[in-house]
PDB file of N, CA and C in Angstrom:
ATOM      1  N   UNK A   1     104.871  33.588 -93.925  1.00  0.00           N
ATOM      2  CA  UNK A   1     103.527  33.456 -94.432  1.00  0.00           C
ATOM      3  C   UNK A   1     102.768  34.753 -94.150  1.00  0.00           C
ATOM      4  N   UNK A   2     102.404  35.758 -95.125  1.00  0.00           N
ATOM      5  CA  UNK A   2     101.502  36.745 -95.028  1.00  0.00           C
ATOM      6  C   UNK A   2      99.956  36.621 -94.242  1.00  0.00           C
ATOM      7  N   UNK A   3     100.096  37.272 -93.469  1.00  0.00           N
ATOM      8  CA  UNK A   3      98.651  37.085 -92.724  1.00  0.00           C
ATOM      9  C   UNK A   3      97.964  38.463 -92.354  1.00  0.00           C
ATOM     10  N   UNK A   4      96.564  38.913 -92.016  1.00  0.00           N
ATOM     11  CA  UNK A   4      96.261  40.177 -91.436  1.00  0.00           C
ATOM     12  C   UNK A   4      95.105  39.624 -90.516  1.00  0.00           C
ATOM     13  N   UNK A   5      94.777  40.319 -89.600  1.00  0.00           N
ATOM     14  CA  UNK A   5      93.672  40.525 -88.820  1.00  0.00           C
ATOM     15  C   UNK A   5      93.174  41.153 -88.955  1.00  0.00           C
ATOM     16  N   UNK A   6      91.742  40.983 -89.362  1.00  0.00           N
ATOM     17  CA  UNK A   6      90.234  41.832 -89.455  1.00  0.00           C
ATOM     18  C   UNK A   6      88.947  41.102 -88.823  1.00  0.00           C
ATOM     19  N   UNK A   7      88.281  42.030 -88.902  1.00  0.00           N
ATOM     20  CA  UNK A   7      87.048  42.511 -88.160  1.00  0.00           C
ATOM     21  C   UNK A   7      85.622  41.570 -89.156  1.00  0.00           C
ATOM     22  N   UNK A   8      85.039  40.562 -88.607  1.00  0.00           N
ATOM     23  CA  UNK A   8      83.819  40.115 -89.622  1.00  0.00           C
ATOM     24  C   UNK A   8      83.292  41.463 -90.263  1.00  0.00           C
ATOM     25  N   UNK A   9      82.697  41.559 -91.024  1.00  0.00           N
ATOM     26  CA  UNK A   9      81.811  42.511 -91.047  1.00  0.00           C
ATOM     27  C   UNK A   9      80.242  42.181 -91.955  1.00  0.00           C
ATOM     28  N   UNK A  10      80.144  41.040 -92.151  1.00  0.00           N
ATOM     29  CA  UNK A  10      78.675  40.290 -92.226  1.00  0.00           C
ATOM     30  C   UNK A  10      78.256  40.527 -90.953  1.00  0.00           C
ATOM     31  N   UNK A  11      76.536  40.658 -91.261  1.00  0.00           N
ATOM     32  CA  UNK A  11      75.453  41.159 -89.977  1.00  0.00           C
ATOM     33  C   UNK A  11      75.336  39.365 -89.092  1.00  0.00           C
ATOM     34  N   UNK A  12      75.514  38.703 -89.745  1.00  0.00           N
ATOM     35  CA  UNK A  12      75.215  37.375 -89.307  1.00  0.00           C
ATOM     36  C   UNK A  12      76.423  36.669 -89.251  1.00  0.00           C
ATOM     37  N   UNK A  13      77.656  37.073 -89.391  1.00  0.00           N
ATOM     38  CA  UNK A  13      79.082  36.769 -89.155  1.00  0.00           C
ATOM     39  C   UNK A  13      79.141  35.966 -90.437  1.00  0.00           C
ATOM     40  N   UNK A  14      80.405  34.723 -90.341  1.00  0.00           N
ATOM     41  CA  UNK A  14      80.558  33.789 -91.138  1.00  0.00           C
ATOM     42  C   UNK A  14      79.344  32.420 -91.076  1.00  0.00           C
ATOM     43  N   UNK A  15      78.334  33.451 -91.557  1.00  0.00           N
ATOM     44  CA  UNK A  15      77.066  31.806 -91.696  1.00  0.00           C
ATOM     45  C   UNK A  15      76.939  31.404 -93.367  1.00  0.00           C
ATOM     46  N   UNK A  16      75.860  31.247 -93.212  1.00  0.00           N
ATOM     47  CA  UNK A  16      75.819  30.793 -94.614  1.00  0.00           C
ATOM     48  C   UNK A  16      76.238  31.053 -95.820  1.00  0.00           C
ATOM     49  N   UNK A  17      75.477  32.367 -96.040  1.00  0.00           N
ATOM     50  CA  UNK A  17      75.904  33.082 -97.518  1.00  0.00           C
ATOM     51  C   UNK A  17      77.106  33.778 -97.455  1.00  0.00           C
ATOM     52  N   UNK A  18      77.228  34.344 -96.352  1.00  0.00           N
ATOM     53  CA  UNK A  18      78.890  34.936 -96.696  1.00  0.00           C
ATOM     54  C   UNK A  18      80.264  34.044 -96.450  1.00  0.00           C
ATOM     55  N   UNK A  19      79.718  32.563 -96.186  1.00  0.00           N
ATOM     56  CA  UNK A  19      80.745  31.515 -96.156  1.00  0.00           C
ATOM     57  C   UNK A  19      80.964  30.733 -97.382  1.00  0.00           C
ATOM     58  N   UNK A  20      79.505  31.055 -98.015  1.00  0.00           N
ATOM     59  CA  UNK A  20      79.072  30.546 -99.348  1.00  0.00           C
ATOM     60  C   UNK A  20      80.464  31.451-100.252  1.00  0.00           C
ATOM     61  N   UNK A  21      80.299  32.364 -99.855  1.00  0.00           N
ATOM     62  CA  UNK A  21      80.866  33.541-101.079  1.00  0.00           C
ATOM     63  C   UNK A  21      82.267  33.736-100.843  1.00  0.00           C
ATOM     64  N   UNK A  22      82.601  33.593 -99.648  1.00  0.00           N
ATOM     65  CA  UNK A  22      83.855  33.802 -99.526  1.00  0.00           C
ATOM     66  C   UNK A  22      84.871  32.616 -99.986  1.00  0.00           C
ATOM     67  N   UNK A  23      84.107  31.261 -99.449  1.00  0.00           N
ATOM     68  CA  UNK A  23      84.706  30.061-100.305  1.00  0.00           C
ATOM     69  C   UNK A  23      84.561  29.723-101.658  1.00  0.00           C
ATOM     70  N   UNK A  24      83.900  30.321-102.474  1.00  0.00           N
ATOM     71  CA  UNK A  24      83.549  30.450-103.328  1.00  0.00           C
ATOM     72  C   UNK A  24      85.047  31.270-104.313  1.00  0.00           C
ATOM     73  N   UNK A  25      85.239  32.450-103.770  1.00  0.00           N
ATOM     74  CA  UNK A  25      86.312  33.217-104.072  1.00  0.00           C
ATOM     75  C   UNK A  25      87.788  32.697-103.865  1.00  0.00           C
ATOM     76  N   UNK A  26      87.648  32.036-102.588  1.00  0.00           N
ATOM     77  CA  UNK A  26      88.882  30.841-102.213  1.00  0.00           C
ATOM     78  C   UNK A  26      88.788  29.993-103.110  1.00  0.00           C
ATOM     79  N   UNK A  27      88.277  29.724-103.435  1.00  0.00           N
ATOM     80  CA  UNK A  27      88.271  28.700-104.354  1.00  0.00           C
ATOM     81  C   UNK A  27      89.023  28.887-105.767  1.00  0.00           C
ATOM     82  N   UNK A  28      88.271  30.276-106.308  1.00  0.00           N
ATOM     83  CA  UNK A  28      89.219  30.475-107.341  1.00  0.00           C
ATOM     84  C   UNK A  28      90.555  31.368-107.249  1.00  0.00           C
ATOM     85  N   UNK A  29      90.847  31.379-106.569  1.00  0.00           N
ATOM     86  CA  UNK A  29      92.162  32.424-105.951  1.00  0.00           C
ATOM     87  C   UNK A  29      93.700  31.093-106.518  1.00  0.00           C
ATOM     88  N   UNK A  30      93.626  29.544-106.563  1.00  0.00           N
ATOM     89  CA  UNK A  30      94.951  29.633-106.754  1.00  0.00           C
ATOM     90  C   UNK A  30      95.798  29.121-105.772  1.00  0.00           C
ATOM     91  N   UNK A  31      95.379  29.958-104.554  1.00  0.00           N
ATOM     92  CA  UNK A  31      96.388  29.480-103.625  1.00  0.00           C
ATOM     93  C   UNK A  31      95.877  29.247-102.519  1.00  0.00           C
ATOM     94  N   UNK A  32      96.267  28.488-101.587  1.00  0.00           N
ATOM     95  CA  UNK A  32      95.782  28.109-100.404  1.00  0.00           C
ATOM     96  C   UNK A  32      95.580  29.495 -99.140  1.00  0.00           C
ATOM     97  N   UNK A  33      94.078  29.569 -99.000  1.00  0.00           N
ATOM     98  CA  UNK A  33      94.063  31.035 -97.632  1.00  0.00           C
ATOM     99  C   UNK A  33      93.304  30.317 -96.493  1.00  0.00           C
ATOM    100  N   UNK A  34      93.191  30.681 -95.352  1.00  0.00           N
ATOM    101  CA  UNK A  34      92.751  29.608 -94.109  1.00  0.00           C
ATOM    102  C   UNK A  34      92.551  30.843 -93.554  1.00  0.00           C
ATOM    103  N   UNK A  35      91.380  31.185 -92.578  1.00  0.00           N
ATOM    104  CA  UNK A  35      90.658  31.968 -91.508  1.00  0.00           C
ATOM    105  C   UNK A  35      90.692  31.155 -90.176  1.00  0.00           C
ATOM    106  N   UNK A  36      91.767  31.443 -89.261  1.00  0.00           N
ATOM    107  CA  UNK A  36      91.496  31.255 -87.994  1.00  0.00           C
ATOM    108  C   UNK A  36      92.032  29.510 -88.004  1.00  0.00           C
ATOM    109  N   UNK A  37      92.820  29.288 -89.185  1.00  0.00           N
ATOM    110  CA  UNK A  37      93.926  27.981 -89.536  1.00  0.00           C
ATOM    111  C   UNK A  37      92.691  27.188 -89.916  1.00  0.00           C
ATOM    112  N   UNK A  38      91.487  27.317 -90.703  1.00  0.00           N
ATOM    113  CA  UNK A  38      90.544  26.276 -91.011  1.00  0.00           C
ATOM    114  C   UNK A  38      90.812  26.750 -92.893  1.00  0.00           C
ATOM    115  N   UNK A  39      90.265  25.761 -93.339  1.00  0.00           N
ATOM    116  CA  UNK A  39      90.677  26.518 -94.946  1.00  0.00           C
ATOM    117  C   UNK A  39      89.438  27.061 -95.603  1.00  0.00           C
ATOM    118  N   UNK A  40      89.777  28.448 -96.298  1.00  0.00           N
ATOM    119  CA  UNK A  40      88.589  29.284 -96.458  1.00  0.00           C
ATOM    120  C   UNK A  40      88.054  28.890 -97.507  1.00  0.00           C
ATOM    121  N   UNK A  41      88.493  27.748 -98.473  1.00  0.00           N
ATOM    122  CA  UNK A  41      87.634  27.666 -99.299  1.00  0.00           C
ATOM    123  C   UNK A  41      86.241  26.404 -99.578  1.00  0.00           C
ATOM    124  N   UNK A  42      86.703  25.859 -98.061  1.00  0.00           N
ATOM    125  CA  UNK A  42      85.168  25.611 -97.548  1.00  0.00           C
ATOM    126  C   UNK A  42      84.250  26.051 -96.743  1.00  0.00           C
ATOM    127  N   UNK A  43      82.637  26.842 -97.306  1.00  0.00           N
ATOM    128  CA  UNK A  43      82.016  26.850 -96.393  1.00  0.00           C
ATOM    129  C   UNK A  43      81.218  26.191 -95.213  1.00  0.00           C
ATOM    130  N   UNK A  44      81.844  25.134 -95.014  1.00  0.00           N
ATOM    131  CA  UNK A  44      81.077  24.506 -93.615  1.00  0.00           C
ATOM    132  C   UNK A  44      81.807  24.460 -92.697  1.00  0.00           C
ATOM    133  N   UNK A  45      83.322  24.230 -93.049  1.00  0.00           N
ATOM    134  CA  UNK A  45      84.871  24.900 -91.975  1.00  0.00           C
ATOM    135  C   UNK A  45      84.371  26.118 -91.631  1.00  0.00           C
ATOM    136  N   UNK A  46      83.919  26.814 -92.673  1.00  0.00           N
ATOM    137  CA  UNK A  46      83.774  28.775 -92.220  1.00  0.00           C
ATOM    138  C   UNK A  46      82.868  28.333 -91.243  1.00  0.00           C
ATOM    139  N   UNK A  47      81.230  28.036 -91.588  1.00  0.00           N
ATOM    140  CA  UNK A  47      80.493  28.521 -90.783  1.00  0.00           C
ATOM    141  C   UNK A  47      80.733  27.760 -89.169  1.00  0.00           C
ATOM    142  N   UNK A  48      81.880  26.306 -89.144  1.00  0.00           N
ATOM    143  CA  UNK A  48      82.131  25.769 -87.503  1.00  0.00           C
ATOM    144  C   UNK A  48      82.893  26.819 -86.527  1.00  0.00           C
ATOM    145  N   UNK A  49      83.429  27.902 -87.811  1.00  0.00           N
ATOM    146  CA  UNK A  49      84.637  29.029 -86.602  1.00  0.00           C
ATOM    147  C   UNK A  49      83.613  29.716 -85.649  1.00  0.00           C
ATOM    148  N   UNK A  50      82.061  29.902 -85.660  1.00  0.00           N
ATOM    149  CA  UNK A  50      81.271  30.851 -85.100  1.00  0.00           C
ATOM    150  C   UNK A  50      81.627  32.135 -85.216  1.00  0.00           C
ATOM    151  N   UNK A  51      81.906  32.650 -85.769  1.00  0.00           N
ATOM    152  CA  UNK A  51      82.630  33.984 -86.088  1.00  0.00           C
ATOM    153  C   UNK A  51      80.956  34.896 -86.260  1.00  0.00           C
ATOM    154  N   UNK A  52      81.332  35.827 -85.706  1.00  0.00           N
ATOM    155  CA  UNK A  52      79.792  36.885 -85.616  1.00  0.00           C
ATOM    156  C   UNK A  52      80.608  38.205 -85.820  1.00  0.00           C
ATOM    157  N   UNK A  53      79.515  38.931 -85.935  1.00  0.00           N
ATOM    158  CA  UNK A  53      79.615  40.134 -86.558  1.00  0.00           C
ATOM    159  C   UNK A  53      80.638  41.591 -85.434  1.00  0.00           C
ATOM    160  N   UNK A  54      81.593  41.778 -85.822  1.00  0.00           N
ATOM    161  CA  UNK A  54      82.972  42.354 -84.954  1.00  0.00           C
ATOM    162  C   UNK A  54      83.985  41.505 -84.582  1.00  0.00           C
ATOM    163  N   UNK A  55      83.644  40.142 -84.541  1.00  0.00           N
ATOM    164  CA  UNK A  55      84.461  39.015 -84.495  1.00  0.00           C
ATOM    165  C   UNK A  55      85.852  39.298 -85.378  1.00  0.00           C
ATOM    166  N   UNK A  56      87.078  39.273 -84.418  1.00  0.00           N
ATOM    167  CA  UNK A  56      88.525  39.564 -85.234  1.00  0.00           C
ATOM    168  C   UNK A  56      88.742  37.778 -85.329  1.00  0.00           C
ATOM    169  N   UNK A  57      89.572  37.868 -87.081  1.00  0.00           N
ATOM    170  CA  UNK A  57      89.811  36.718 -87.111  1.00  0.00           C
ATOM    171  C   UNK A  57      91.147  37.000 -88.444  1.00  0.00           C
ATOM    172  N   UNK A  58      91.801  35.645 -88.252  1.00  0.00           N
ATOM    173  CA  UNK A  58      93.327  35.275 -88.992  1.00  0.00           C
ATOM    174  C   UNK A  58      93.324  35.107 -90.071  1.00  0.00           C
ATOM    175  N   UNK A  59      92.959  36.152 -91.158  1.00  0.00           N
ATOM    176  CA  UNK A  59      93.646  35.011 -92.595  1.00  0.00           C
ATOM    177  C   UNK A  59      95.055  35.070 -92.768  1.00  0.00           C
ATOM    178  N   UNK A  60      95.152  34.021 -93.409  1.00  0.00           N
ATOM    179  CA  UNK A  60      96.698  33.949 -93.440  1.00  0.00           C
ATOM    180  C   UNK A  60      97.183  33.122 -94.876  1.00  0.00           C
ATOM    181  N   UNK A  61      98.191  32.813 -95.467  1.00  0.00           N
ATOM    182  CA  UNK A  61      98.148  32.021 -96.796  1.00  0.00           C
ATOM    183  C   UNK A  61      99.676  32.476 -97.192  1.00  0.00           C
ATOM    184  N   UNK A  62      99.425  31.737 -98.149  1.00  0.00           N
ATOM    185  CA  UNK A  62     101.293  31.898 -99.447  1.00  0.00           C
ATOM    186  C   UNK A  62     101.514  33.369-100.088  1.00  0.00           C
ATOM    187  N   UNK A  63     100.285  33.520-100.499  1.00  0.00           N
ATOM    188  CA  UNK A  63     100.640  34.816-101.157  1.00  0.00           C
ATOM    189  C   UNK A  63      99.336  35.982-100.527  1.00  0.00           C
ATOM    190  N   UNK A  64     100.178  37.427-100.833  1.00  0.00           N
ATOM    191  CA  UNK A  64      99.764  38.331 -99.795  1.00  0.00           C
ATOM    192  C   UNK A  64      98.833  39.046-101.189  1.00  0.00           C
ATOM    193  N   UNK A  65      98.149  38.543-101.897  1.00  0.00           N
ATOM    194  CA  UNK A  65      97.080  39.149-102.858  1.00  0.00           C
ATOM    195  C   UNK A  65      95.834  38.718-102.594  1.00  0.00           C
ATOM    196  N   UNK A  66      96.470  37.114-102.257  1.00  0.00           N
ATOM    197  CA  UNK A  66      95.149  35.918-102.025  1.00  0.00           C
ATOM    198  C   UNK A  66      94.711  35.980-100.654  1.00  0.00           C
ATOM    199  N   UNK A  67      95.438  36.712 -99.702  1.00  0.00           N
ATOM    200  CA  UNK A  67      95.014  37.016 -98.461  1.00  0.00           C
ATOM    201  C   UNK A  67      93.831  38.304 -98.325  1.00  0.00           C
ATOM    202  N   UNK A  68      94.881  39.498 -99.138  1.00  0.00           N
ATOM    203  CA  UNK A  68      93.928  40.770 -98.928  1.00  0.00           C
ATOM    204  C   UNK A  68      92.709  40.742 -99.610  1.00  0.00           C
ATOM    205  N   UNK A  69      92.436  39.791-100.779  1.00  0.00           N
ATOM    206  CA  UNK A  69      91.334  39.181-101.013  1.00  0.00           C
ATOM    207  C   UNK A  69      90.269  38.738 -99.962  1.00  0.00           C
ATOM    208  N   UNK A  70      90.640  38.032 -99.393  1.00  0.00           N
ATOM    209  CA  UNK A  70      89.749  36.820 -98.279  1.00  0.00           C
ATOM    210  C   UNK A  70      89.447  37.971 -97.645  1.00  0.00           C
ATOM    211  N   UNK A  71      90.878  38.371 -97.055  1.00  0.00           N
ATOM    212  CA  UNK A  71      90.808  39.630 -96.046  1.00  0.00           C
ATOM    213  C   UNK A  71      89.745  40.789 -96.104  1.00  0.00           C
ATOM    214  N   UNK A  72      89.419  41.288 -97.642  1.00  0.00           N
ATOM    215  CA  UNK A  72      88.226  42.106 -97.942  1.00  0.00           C
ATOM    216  C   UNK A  72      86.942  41.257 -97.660  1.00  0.00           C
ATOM    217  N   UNK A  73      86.990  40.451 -98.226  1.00  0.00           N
ATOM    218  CA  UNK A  73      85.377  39.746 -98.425  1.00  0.00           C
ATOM    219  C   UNK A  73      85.047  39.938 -96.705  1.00  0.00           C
ATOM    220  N   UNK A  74      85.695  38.792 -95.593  1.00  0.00           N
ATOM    221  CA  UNK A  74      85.709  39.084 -94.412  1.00  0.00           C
ATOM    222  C   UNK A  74      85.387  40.226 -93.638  1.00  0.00           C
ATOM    223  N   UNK A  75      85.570  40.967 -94.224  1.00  0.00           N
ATOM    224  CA  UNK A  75      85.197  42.652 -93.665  1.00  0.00           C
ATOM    225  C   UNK A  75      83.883  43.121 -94.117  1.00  0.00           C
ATOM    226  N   UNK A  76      83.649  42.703 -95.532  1.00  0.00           N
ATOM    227  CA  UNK A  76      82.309  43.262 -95.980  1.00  0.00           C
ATOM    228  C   UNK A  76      80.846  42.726 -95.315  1.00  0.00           C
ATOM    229  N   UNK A  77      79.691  42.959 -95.412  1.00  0.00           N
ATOM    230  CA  UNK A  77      79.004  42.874 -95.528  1.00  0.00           C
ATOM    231  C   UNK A  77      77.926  42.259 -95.862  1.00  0.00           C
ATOM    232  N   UNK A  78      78.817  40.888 -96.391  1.00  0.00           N
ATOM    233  CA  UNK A  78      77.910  39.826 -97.528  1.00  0.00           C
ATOM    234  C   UNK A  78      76.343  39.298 -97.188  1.00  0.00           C
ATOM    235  N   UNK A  79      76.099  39.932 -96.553  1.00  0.00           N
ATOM    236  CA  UNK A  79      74.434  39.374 -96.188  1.00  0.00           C
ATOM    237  C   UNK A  79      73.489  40.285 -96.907  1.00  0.00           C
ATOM    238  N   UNK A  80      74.236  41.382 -96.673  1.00  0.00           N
ATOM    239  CA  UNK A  80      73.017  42.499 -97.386  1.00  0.00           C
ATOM    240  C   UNK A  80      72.201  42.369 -98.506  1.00  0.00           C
TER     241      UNK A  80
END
């Protein structure tokens, strides 16, 4: 199972809107991706991980497209 470790990089970690957006994207991806073994394409799983901003965390999934996906969003910025 393809997985990477990265770095939050939302100012407010995995809260609202960037749990909004990232499950949002899980959602249409296809295939099953999970952050920290919760599944990413719900945001209220996202926002129970507490994940804050430098926070390293697990995506992991079937296919390694639908990961580096999650894997980007996770890194960005989504609050801005």
């Amino acid at each position: 199972m393809p997985s990477k470790s990265v770095a939050v990089g939302s100012s407010v970690g995995l809260h609202a809107r960037p749990a909004a957006i990232i499950a949002a994207a899980a959602e249409d991806l296809g295939s099953a991706v999970t952050i920290n073994g919760v599944d990413s394409s719900s945001s209220l799983m996202l926002m129970t991980l507490g994940a804050k901003l430098g926070d390293t965390v697990e995506v992991a999934g079937d296919d390694q497209s639908a990961v580096d996906k999650i894997a980007s969003l996770v890194e960005q910025d989504l609050d801005a």
